[in-house]
N, C-alpha and C. Protein backbone atom coordinates (compact mmCIF):
# COMPACT_ATOMS: atom_id res chain seq x y z
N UNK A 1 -37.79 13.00 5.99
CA UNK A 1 -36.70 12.06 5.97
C UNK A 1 -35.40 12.81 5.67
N UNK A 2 -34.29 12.47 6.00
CA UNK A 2 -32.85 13.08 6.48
C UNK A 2 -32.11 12.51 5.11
N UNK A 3 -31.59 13.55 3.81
CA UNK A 3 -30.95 12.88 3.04
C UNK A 3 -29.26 12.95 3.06
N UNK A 4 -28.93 11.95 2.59
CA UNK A 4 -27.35 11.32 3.21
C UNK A 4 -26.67 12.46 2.02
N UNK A 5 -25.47 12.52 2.57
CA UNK A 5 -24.32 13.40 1.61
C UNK A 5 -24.22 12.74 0.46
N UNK A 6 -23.89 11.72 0.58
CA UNK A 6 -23.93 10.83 -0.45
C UNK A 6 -23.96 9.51 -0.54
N UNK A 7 -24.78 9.08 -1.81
CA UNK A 7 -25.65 7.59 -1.74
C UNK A 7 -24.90 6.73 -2.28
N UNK A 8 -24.95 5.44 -1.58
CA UNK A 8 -23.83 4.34 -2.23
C UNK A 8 -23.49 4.49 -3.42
N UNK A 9 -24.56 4.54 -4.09
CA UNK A 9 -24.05 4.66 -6.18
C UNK A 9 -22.81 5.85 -6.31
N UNK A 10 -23.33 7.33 -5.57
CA UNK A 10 -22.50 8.32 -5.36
C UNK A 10 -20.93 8.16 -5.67
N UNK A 11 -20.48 7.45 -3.89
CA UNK A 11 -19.70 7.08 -3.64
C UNK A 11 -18.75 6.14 -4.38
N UNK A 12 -19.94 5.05 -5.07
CA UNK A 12 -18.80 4.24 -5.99
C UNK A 12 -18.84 4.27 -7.07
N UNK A 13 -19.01 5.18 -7.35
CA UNK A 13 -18.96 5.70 -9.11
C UNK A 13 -17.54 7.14 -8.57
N UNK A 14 -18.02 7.69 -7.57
CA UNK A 14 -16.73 8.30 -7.27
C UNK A 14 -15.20 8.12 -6.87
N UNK A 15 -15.43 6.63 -6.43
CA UNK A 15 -14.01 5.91 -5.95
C UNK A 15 -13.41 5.18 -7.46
N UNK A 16 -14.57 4.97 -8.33
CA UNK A 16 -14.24 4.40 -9.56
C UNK A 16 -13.53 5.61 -10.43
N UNK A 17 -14.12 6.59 -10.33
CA UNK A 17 -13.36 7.93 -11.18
C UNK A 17 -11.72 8.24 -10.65
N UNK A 18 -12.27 8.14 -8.76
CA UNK A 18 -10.50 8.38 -8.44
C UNK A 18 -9.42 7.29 -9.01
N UNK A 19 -9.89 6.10 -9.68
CA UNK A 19 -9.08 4.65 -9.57
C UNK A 19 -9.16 5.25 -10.93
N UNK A 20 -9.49 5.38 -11.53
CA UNK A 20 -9.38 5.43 -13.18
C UNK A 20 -8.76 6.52 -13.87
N UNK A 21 -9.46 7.91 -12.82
CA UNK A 21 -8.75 9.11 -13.13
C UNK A 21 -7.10 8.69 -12.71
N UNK A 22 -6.33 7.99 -11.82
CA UNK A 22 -5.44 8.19 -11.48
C UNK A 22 -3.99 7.73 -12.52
N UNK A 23 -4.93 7.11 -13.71
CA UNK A 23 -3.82 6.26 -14.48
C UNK A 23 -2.84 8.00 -15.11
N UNK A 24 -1.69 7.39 -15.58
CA UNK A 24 -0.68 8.00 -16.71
C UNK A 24 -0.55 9.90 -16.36
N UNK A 25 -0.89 10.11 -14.78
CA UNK A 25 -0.85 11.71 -14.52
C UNK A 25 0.64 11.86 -13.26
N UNK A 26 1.27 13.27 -13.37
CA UNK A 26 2.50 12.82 -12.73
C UNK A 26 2.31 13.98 -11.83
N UNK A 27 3.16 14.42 -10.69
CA UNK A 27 3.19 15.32 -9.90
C UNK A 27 3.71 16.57 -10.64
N UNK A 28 3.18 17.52 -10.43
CA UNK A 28 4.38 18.53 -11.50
C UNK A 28 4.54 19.86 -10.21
N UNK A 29 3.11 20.25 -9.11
CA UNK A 29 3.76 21.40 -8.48
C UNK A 29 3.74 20.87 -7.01
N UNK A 30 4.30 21.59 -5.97
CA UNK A 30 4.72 21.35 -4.98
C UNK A 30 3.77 22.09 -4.26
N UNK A 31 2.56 21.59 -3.05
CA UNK A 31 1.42 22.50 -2.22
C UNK A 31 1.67 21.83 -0.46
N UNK A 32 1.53 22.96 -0.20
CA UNK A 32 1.44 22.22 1.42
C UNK A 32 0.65 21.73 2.26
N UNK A 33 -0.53 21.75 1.19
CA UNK A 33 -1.88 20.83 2.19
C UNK A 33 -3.00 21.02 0.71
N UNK A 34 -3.56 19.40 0.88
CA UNK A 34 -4.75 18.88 0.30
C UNK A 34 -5.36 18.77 1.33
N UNK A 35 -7.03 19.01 1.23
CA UNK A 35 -7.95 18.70 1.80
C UNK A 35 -9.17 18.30 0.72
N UNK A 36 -9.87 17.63 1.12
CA UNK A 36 -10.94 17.36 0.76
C UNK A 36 -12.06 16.14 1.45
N UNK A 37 -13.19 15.58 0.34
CA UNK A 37 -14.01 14.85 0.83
C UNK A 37 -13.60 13.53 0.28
N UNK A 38 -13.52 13.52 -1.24
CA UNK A 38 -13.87 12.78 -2.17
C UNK A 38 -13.43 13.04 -3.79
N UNK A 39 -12.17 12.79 -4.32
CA UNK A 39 -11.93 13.56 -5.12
C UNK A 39 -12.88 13.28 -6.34
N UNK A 40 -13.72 14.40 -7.41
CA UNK A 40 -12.81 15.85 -7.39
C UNK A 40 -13.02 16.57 -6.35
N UNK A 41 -13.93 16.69 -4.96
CA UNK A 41 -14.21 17.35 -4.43
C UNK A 41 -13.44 17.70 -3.42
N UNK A 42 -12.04 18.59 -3.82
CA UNK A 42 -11.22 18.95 -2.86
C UNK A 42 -10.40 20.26 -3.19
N UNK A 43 -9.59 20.98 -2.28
CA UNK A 43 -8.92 22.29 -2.49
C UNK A 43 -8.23 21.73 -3.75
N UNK A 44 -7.89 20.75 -4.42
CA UNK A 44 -7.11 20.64 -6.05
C UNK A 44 -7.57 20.40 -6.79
N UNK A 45 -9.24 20.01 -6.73
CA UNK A 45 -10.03 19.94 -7.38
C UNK A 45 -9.59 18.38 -8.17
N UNK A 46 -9.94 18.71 -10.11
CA UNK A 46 -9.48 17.81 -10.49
C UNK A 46 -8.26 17.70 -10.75
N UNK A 47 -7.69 18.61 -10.65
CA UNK A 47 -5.76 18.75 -10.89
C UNK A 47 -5.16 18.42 -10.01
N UNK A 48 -5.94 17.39 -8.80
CA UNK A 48 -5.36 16.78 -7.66
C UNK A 48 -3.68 16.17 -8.23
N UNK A 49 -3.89 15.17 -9.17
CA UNK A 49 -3.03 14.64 -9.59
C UNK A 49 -1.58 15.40 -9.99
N UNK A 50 -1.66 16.64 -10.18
CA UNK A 50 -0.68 17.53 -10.38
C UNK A 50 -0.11 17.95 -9.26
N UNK A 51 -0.41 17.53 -8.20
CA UNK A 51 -0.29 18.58 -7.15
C UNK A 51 0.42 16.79 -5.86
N UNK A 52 2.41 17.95 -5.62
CA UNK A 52 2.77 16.90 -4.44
C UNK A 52 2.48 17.17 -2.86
N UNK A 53 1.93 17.41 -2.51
CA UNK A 53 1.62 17.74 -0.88
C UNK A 53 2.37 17.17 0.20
N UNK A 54 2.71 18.40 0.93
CA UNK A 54 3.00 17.85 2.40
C UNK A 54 2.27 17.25 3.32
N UNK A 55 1.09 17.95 3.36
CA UNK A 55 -0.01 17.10 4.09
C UNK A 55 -1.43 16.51 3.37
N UNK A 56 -2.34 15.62 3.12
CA UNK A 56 -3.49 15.03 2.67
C UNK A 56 -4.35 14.92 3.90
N UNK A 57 -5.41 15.33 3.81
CA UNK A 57 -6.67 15.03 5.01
C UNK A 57 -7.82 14.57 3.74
N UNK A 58 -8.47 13.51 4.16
CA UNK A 58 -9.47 13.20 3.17
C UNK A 58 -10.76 12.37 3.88
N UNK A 59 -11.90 13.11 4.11
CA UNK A 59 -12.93 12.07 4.11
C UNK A 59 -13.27 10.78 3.74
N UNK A 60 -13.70 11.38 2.76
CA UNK A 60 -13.49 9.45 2.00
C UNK A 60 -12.45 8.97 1.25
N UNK A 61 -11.80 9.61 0.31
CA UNK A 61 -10.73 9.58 -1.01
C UNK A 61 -10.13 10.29 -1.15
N UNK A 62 -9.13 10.30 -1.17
CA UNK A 62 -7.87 11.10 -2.04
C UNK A 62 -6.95 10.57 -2.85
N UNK A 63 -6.63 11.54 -4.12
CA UNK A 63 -5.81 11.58 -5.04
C UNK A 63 -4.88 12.58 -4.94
N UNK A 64 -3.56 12.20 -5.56
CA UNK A 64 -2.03 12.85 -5.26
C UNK A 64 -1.23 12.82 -6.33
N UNK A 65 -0.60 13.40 -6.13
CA UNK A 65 0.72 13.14 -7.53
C UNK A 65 2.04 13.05 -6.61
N UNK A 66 1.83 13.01 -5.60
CA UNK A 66 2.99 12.89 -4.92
C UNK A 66 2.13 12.94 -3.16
N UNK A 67 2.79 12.29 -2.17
CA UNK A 67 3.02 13.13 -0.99
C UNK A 67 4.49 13.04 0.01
N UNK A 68 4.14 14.42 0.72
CA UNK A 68 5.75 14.31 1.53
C UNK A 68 5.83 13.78 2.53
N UNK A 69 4.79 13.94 3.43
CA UNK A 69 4.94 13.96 4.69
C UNK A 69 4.10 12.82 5.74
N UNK A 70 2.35 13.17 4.94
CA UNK A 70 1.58 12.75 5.90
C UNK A 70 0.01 12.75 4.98
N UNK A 71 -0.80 11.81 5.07
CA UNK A 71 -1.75 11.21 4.24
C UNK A 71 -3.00 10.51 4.48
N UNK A 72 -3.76 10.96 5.08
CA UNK A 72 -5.13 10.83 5.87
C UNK A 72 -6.16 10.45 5.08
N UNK A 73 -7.19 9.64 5.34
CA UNK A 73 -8.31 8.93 4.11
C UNK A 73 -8.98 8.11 5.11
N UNK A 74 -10.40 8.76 4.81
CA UNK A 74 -11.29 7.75 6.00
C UNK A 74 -11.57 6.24 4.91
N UNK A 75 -11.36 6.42 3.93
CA UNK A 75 -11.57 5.00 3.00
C UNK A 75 -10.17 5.04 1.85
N UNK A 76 -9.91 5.32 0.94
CA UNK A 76 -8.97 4.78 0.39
C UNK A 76 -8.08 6.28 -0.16
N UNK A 77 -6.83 6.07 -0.57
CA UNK A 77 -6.02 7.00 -1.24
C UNK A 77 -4.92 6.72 -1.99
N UNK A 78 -4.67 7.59 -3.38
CA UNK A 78 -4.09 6.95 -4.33
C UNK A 78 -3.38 8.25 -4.51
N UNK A 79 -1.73 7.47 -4.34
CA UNK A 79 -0.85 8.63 -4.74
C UNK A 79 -0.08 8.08 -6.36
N UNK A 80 -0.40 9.13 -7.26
CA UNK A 80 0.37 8.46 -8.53
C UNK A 80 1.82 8.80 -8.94
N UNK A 81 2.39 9.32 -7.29
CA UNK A 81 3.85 9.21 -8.17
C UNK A 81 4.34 8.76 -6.44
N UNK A 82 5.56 9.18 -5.81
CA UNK A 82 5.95 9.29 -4.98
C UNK A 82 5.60 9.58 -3.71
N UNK A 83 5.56 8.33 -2.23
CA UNK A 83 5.27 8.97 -1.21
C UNK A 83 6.21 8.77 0.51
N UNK A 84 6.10 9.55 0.71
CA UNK A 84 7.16 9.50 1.82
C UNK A 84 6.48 10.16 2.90
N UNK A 85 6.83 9.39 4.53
CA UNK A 85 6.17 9.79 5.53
C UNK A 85 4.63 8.51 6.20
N UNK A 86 4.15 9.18 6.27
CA UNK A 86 2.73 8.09 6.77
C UNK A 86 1.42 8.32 5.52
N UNK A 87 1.17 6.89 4.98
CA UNK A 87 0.06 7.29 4.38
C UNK A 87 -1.21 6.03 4.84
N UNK A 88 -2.36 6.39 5.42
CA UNK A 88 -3.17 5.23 6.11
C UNK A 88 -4.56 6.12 6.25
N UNK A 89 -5.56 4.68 5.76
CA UNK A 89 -6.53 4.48 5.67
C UNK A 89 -7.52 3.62 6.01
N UNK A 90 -8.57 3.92 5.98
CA UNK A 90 -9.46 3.05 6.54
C UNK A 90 -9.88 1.32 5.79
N UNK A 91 -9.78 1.19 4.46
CA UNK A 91 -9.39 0.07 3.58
C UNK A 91 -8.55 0.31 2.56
N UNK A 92 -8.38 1.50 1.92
CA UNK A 92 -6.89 1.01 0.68
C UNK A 92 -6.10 1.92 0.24
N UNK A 93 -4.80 1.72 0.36
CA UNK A 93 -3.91 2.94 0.17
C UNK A 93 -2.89 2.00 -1.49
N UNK A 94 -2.40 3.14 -2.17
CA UNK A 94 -1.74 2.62 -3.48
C UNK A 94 -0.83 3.95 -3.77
N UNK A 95 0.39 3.51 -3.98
CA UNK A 95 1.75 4.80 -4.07
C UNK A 95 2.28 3.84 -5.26
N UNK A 96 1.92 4.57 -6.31
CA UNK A 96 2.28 3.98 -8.02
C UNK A 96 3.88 4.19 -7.89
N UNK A 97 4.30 4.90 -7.15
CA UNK A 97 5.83 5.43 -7.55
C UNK A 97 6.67 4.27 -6.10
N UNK A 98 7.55 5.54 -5.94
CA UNK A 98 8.19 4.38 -4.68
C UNK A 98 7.59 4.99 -3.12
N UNK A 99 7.55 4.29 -2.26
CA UNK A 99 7.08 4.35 -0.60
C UNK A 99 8.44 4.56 0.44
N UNK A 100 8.64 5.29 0.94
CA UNK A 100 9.66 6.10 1.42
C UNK A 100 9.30 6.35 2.86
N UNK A 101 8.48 5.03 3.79
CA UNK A 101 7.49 5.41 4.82
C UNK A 101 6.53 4.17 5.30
N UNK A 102 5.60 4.47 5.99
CA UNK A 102 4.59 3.48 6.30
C UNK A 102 3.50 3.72 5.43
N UNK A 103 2.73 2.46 5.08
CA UNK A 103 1.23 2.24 4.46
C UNK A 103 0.90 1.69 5.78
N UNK A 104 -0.51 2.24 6.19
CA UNK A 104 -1.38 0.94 6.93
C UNK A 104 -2.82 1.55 6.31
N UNK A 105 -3.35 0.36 6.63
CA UNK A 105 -4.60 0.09 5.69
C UNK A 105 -5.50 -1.05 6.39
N UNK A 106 -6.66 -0.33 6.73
CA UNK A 106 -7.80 -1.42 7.08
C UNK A 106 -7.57 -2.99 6.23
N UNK A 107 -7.69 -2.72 5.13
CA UNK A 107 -7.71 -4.10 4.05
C UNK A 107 -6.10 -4.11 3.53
N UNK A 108 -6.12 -3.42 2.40
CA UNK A 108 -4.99 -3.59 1.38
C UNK A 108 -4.07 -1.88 1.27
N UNK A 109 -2.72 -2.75 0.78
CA UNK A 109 -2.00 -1.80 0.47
C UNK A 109 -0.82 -1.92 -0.71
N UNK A 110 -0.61 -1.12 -1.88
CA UNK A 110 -0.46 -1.49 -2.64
C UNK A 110 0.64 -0.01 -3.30
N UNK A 111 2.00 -0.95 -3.61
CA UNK A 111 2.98 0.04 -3.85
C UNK A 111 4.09 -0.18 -4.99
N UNK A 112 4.35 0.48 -5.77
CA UNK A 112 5.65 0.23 -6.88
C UNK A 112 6.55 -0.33 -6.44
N UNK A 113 7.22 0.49 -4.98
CA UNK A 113 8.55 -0.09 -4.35
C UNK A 113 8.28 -0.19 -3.56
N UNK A 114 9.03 -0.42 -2.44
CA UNK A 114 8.92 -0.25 -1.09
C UNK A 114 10.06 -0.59 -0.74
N UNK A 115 11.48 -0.35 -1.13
CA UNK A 115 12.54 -0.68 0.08
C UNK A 115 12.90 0.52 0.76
N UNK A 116 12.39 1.09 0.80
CA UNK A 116 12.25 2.09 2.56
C UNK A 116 10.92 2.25 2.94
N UNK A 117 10.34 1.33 2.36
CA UNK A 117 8.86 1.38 2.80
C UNK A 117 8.39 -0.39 4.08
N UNK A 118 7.06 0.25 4.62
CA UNK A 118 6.97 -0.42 5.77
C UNK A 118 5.60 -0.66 5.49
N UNK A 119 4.87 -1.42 5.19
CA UNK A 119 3.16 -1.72 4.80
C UNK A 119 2.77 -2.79 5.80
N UNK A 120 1.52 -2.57 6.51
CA UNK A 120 0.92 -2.59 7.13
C UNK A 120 -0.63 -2.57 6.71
N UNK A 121 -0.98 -4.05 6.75
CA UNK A 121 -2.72 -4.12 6.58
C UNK A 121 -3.66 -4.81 6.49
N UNK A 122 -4.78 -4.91 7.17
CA UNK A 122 -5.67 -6.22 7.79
C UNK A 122 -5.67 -7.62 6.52
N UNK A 123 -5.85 -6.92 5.05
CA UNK A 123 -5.58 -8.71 4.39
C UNK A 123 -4.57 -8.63 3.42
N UNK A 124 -4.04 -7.04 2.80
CA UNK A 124 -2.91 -7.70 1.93
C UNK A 124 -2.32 -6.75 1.58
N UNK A 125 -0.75 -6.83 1.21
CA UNK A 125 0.13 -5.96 1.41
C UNK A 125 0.90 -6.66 0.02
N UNK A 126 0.91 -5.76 -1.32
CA UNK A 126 2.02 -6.23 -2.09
C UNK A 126 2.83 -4.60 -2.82
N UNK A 127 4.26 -5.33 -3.17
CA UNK A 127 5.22 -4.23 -3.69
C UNK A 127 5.57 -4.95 -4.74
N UNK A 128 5.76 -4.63 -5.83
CA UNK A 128 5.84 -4.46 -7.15
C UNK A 128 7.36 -4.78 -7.20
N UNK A 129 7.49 -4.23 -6.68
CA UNK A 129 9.63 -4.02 -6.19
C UNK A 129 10.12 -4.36 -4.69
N UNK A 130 10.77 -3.99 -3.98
CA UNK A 130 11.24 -3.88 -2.93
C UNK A 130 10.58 -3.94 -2.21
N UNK A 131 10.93 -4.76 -0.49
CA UNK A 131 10.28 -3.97 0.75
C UNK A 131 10.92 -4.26 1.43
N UNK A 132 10.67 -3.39 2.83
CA UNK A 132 11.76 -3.68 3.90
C UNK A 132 10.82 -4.49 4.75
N UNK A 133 9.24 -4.12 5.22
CA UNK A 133 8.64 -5.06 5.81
C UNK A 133 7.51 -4.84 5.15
N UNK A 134 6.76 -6.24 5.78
CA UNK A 134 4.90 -6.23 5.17
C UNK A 134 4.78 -6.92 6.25
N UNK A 135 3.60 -6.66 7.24
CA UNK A 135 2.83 -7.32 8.19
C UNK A 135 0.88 -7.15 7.39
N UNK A 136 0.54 -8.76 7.21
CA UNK A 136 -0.57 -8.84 6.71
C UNK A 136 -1.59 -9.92 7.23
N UNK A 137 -2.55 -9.46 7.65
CA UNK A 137 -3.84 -10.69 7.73
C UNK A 137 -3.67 -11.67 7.08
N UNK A 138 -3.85 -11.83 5.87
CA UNK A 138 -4.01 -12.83 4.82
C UNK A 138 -2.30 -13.22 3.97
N UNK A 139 -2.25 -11.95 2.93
CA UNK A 139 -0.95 -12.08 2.29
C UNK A 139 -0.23 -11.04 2.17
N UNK A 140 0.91 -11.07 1.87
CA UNK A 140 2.01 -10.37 1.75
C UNK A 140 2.86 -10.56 0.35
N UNK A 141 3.18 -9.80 -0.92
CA UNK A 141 3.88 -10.43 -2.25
C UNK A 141 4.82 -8.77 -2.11
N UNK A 142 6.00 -9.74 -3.00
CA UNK A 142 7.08 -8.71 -3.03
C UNK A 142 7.45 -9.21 -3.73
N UNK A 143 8.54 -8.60 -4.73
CA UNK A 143 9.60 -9.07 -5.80
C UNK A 143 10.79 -9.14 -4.88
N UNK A 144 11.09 -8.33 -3.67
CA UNK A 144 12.15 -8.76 -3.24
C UNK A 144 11.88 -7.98 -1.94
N UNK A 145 12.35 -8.79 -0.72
CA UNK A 145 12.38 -8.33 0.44
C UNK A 145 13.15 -8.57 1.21
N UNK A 146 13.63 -7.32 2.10
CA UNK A 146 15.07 -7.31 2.65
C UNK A 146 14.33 -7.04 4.37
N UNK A 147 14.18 -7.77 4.77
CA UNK A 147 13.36 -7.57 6.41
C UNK A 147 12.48 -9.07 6.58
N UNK A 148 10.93 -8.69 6.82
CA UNK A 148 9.92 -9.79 7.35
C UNK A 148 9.27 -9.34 6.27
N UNK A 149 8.51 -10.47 6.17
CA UNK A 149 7.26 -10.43 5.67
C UNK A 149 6.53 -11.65 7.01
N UNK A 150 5.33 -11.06 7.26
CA UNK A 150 4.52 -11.71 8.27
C UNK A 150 2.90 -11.84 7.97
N UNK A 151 2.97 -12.85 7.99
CA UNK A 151 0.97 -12.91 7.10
C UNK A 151 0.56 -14.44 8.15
N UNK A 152 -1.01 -14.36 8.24
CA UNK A 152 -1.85 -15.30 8.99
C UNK A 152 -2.41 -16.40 8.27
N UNK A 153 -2.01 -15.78 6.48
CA UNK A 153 -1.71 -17.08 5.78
C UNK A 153 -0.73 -17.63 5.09
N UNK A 154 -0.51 -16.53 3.94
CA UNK A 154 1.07 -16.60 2.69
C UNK A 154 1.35 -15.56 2.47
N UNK A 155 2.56 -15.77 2.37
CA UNK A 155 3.83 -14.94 1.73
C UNK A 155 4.47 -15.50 0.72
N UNK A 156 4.76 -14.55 -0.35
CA UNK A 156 5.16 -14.83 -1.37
C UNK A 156 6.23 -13.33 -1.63
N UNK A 157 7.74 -14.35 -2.18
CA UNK A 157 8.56 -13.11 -2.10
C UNK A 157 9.69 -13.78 -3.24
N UNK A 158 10.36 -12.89 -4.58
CA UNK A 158 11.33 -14.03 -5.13
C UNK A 158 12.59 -13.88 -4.53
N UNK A 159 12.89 -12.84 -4.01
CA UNK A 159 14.58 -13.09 -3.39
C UNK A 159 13.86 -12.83 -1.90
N UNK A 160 14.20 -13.85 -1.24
CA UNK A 160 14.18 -13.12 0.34
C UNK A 160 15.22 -13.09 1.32
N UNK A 161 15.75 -12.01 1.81
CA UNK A 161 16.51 -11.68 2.94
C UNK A 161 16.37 -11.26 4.50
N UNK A 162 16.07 -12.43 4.92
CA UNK A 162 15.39 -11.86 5.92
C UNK A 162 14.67 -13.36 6.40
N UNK A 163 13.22 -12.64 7.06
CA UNK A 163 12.19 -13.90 7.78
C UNK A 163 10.39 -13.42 7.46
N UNK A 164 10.33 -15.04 6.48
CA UNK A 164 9.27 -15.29 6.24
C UNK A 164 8.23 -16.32 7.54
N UNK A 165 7.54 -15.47 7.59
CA UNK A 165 6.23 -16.20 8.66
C UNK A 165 5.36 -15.78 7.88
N UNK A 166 4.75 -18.00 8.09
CA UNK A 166 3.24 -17.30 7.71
C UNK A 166 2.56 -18.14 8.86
N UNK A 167 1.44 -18.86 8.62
CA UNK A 167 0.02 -19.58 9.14
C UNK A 167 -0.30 -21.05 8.32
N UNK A 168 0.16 -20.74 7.05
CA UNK A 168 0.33 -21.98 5.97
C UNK A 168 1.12 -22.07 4.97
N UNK A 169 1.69 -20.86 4.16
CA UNK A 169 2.62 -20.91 3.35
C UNK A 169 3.45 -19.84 3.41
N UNK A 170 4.86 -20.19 2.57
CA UNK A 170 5.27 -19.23 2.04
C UNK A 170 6.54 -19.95 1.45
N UNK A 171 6.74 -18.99 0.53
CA UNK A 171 7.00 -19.12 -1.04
C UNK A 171 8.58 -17.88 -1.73
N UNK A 172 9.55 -18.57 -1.79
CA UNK A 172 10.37 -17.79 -2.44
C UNK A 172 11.47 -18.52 -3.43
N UNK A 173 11.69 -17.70 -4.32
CA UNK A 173 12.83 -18.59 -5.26
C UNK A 173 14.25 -18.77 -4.30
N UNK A 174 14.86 -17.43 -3.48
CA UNK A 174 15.67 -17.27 -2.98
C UNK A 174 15.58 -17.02 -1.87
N UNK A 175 16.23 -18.02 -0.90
CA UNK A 175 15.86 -17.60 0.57
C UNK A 175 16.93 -17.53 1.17
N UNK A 176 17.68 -16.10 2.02
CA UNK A 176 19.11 -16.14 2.61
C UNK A 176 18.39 -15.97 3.91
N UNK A 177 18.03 -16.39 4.61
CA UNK A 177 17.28 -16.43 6.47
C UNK A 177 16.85 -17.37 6.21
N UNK A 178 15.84 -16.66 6.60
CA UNK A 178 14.44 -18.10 7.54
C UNK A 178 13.46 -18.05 7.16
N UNK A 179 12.82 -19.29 7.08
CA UNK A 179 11.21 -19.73 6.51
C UNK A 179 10.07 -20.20 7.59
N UNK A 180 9.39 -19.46 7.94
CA UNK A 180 8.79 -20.38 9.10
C UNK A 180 7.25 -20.44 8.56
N UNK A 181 6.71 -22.08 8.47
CA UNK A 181 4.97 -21.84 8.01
C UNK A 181 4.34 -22.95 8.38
N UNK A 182 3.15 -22.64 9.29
CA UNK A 182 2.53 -23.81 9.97
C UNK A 182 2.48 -25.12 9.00
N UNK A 183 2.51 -24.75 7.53
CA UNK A 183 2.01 -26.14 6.94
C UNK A 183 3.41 -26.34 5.77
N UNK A 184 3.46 -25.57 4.52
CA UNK A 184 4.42 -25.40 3.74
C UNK A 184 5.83 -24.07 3.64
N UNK A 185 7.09 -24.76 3.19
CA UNK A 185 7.53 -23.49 2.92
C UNK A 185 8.06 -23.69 1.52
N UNK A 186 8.28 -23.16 0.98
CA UNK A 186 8.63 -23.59 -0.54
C UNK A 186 9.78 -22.90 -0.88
N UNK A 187 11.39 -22.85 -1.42
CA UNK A 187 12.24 -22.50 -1.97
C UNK A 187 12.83 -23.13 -2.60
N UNK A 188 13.21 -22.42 -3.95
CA UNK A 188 14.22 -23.25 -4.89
C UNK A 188 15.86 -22.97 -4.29
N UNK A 189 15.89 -22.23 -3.82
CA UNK A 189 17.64 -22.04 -3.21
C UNK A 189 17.85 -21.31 -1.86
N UNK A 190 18.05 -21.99 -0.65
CA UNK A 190 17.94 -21.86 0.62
C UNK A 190 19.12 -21.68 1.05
N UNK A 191 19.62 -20.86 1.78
CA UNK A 191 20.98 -19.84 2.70
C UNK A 191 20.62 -19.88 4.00
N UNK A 192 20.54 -21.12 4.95
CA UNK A 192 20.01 -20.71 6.14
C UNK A 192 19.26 -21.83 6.67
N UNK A 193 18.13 -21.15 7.80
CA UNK A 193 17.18 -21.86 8.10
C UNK A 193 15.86 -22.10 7.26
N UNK A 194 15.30 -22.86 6.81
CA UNK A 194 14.29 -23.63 6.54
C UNK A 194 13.22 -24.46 7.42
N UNK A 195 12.16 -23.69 7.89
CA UNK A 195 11.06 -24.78 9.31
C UNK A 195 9.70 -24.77 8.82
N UNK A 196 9.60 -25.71 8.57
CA UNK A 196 8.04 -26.10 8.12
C UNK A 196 7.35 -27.15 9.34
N UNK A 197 6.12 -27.25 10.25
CA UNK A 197 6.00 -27.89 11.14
C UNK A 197 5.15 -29.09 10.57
């Protein structure tokens, strides 16, 4: 019998270390390429987190303290400070610092800021801070968004500038554009168009 690289337990006891290892660590040196499988198992080993890269290639996982450029992950990747350029995966990408670029993401994508950031992903896309866009399956949340937010169900945004589409809701304290949602749109202070069908 043919044994696998690694066995489900493997794997998610290892995606649990990258999610846990990634808290309170900052970028400190500057490298021009991460590679790996699965962190720790990569050219940065466990000092991934120290290390800002120009380029990330990752089998299953990667961890960052930064990236510049470009950010590859056949399943998820977690940058804990700053990322700029393309970072996309097969279900979940997370840039603790600000997004300076595109996220896309099979499932979810998940970022500090994003007003020069562009997220992209099959069910949910939220920024902590800023965004310029979110296109999402399901949902889309922002503290403030200056572009679209576009979801197949809700959006939720407190200042919005710009155009909300959803499928059934969407939701802002401040709306200077447009609201468009098959069923509800909800604002406490509207600048504009307002279309609920």
């Amino acid at each position: 019998m043919e044994r696998k690289l690694f066995s489900y337990k493997q794997t998610l006891l290892a995606l649990t270390l990258l999610i846990v290892g990634s808290f309170n660590l900052s970028a400190q040196e500057d490298s021009p390429a991460h590679v790996g499988i699965i962190y720790p198992l990569s050219t940065h080993g466990g000092k991934a987190a120290n290390y800002s890269n120009t380029i990330s290639l990752h089998a299953i996982a990667g961890l960052s303290g930064g990236e510049k450029a470009f950010a590859l992950y056949g399943v998820a990747g977690i940058v804990k400070g700053n990322a700029s350029g393309l970072q996309a995966s097969g279900v979940f990408n997370q840039v603790s610092g600000t997004l300076h670029g595109v996220q896309l993401a099979g499932a979810v994508n998940l970022a500090g800021d994003a007003a020069k950031g562009y997220q992209f992903a099959g069910l949910f896309n939220q920024s902590r801070g800023n965004v310029h866009l979110q296109l999402g399956g399901v949902l889309n949340t922002a503290i403030s968004t200056k572009g679209l937010q576009a979801s197949g169900v809700s959006n939720r945004s407190k200042q919005m500038d710009g155009v909300q589409m959803a499928g059934l809701y969407n939701q802002a304290d401040n709306v200077k554009g447009v609201q468009i949602a098959g069923v509800i749109n909800k604002a406490k202070n509207v600048r504009a168009y307002n279309s609920g069908c």
